[in-house]
C-alpha atoms as a PDB file:
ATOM      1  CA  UNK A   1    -136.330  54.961 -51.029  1.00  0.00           C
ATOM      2  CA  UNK A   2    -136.185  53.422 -54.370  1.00  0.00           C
ATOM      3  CA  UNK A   3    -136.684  55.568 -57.452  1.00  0.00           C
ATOM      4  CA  UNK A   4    -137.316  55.188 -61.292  1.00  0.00           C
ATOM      5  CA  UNK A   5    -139.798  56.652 -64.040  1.00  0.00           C
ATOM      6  CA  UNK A   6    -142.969  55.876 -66.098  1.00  0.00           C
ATOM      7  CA  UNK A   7    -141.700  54.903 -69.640  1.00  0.00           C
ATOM      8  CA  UNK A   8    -143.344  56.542 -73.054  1.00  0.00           C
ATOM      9  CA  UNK A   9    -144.956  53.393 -72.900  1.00  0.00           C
ATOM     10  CA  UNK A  10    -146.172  53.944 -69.349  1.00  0.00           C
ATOM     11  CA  UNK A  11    -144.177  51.600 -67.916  1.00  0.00           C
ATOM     12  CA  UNK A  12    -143.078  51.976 -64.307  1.00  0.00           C
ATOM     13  CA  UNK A  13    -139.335  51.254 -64.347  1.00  0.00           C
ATOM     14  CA  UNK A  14    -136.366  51.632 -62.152  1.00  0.00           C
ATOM     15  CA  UNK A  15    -133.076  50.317 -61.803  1.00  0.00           C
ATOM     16  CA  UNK A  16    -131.963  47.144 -60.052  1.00  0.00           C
ATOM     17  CA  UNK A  17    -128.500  45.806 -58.927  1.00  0.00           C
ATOM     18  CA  UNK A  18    -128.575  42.136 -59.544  1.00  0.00           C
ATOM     19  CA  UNK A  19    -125.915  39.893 -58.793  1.00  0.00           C
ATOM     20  CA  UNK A  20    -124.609  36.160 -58.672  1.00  0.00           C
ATOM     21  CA  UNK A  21    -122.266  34.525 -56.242  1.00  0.00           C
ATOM     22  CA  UNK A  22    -118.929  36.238 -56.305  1.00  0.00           C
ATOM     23  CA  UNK A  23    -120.012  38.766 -59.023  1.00  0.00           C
ATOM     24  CA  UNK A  24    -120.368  42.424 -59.678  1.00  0.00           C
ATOM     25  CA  UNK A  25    -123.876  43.526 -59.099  1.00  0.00           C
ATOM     26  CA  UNK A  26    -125.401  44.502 -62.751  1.00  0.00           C
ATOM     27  CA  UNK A  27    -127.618  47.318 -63.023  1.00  0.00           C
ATOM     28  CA  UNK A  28    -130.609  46.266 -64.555  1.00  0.00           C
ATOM     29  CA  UNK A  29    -134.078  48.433 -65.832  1.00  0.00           C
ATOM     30  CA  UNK A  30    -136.642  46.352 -64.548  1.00  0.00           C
ATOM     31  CA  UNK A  31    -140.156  46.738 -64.905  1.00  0.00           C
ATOM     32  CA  UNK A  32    -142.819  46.603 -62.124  1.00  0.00           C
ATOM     33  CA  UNK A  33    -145.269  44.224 -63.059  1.00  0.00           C
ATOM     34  CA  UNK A  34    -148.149  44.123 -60.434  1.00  0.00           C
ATOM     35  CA  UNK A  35    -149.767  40.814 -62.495  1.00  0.00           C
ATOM     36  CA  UNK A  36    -147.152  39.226 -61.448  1.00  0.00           C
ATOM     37  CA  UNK A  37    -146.894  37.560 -57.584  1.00  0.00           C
ATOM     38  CA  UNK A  38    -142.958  36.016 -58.031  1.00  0.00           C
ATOM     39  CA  UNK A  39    -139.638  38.675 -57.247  1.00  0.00           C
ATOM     40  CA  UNK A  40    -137.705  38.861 -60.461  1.00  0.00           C
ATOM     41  CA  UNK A  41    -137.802  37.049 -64.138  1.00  0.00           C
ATOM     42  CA  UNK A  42    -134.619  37.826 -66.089  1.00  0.00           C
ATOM     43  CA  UNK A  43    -133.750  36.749 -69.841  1.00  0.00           C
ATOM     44  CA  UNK A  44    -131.527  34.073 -70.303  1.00  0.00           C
ATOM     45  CA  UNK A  45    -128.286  35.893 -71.543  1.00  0.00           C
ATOM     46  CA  UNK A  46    -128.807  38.313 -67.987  1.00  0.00           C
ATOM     47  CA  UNK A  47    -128.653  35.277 -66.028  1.00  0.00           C
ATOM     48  CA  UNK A  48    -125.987  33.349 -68.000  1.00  0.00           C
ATOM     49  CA  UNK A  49    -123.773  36.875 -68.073  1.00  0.00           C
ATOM     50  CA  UNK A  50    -124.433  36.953 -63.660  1.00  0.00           C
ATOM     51  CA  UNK A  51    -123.791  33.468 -63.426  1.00  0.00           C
ATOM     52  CA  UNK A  52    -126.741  32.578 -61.039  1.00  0.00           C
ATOM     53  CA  UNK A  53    -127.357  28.818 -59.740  1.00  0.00           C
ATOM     54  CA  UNK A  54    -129.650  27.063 -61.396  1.00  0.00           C
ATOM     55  CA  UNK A  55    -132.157  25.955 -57.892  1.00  0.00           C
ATOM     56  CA  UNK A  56    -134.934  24.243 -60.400  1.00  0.00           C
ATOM     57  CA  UNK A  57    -138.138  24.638 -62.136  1.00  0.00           C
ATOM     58  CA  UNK A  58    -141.317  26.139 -61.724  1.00  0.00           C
ATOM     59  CA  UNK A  59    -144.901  26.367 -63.347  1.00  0.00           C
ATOM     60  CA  UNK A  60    -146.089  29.368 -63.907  1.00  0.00           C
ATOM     61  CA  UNK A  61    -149.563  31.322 -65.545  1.00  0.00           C
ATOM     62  CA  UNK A  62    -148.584  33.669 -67.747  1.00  0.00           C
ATOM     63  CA  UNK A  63    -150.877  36.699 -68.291  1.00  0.00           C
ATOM     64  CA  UNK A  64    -152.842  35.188 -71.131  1.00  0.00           C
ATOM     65  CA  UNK A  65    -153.784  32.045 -69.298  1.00  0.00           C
ATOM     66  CA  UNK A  66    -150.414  29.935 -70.989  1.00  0.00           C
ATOM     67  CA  UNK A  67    -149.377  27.434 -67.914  1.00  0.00           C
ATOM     68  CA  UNK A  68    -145.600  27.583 -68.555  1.00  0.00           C
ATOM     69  CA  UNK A  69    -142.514  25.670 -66.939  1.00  0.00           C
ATOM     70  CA  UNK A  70    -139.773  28.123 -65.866  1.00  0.00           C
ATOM     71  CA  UNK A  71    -136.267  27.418 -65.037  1.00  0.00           C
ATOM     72  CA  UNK A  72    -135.832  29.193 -61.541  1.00  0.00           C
ATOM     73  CA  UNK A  73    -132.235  30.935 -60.810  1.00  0.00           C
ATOM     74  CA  UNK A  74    -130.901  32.596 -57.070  1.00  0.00           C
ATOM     75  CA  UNK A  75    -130.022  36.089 -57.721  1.00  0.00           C
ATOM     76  CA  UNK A  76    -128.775  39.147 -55.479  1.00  0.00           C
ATOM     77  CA  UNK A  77    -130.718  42.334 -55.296  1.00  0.00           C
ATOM     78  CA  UNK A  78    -129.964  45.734 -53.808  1.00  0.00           C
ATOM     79  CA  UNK A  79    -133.611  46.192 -51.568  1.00  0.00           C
ATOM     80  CA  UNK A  80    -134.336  48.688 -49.389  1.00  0.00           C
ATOM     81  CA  UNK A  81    -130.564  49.284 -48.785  1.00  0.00           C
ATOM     82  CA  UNK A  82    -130.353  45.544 -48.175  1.00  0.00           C
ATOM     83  CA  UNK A  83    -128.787  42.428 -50.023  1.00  0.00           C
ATOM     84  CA  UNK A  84    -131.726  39.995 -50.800  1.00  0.00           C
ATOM     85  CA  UNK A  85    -131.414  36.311 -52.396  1.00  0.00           C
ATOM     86  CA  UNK A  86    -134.663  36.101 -54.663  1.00  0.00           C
ATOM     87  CA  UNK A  87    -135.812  33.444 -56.960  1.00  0.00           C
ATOM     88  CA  UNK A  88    -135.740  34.520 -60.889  1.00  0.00           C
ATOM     89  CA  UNK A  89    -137.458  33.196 -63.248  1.00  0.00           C
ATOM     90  CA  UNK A  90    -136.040  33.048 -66.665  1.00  0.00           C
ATOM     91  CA  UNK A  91    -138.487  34.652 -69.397  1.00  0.00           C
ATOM     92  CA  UNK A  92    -138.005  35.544 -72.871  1.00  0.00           C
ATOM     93  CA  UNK A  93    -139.355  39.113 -71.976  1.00  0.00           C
ATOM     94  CA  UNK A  94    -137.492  41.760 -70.360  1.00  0.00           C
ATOM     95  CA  UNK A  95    -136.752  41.583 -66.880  1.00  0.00           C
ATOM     96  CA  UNK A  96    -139.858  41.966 -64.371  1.00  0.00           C
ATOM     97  CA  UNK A  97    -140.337  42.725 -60.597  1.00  0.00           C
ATOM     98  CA  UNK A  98    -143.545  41.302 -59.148  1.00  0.00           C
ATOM     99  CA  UNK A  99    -145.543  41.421 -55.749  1.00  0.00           C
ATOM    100  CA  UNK A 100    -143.077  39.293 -53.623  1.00  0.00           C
ATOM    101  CA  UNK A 101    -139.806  42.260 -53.912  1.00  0.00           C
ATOM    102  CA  UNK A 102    -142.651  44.413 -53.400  1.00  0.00           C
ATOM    103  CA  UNK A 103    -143.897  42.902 -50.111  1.00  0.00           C
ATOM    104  CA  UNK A 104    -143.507  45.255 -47.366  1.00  0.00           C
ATOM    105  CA  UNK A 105    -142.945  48.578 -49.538  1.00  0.00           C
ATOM    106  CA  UNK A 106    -145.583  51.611 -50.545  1.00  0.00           C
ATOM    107  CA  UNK A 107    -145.464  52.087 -54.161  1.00  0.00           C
ATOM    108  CA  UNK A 108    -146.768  55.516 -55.392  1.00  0.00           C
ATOM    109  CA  UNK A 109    -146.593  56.179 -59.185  1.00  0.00           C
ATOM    110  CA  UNK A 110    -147.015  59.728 -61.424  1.00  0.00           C
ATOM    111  CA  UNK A 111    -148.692  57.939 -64.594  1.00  0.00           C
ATOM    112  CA  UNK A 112    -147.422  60.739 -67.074  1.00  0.00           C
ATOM    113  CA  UNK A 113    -144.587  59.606 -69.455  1.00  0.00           C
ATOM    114  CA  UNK A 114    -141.303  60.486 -67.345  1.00  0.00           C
ATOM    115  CA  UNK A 115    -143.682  60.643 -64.218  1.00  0.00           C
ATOM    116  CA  UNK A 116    -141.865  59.447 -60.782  1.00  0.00           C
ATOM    117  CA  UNK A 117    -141.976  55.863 -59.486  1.00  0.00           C
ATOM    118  CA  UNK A 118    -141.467  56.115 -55.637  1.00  0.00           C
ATOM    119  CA  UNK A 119    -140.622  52.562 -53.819  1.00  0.00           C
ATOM    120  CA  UNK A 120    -140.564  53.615 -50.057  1.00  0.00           C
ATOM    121  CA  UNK A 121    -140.231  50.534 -47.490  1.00  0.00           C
ATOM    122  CA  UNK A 122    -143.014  50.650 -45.123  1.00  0.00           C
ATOM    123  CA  UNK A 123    -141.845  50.487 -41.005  1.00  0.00           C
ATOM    124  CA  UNK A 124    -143.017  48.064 -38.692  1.00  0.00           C
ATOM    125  CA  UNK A 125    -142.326  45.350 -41.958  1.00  0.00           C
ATOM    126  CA  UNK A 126    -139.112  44.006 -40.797  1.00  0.00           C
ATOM    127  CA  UNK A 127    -138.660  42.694 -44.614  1.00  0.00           C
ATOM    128  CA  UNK A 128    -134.828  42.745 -44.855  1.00  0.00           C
ATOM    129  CA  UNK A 129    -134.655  38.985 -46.119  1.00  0.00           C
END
């Protein structure tokens, strides 16, 4: 199980290790963004400071209909009690989880400010990659 907390701002939150090749994982505050269908967007100095690999670019929709071209980075994340290589898209907000690190998981949420996030992986799912 994977735990965090609804911000003041009632944002659901928690806590990620990320990491690049042959570095310390990070713990990062990520937000879950449901909008959002990619595994991870990081800011630039997060990504420069893990050194991930640069893998390429991608277009992407932002929420207010912008088409945008990301640069697109291989990171490390602590999932389920699993190491995972996920794509992360570079953003100029603060870092993001979307659908795809959610795939396989139940999510269940307290919407009060300090209210629990729950991440819980669901069996059967077999999503350890």
């Amino acid at each position: 199980m994977i735990s965090g907390k609804v911000s003041p701002d009632r944002e659901a939150t928690i806590d990620l290790d990320v990491s690049g090749p042959s570095q310390q994982p990070q713990r990062t505050e990520v937000v879950i963004d449901t909008g959002f269908n990619g595994y991870l967007t990081l800011p630039k100095k997060r990504i420069h400071d893990l050194r991930l690999p640069f893998v390429g670019n991608r277009r992407a929709t932002l929420g207010d209909g912008n088409v945008v071209i990301l640069d697109v980075y291989l990171a490390t994340v602590s999932w389920h009690g699993h190491e995972r290589e996920v794509l992360a898209l570079q953003s100029d907000g603060g870092p993001l989880i979307g659908m795809s690190l959610l795939a396989g998981s139940r999510v269940t949420l307290d919407v009060v400010a300090g209210g629990a996030v729950r991440i819980d992986e669901l069996p059967g799912t077999g999503r350890v990659s």
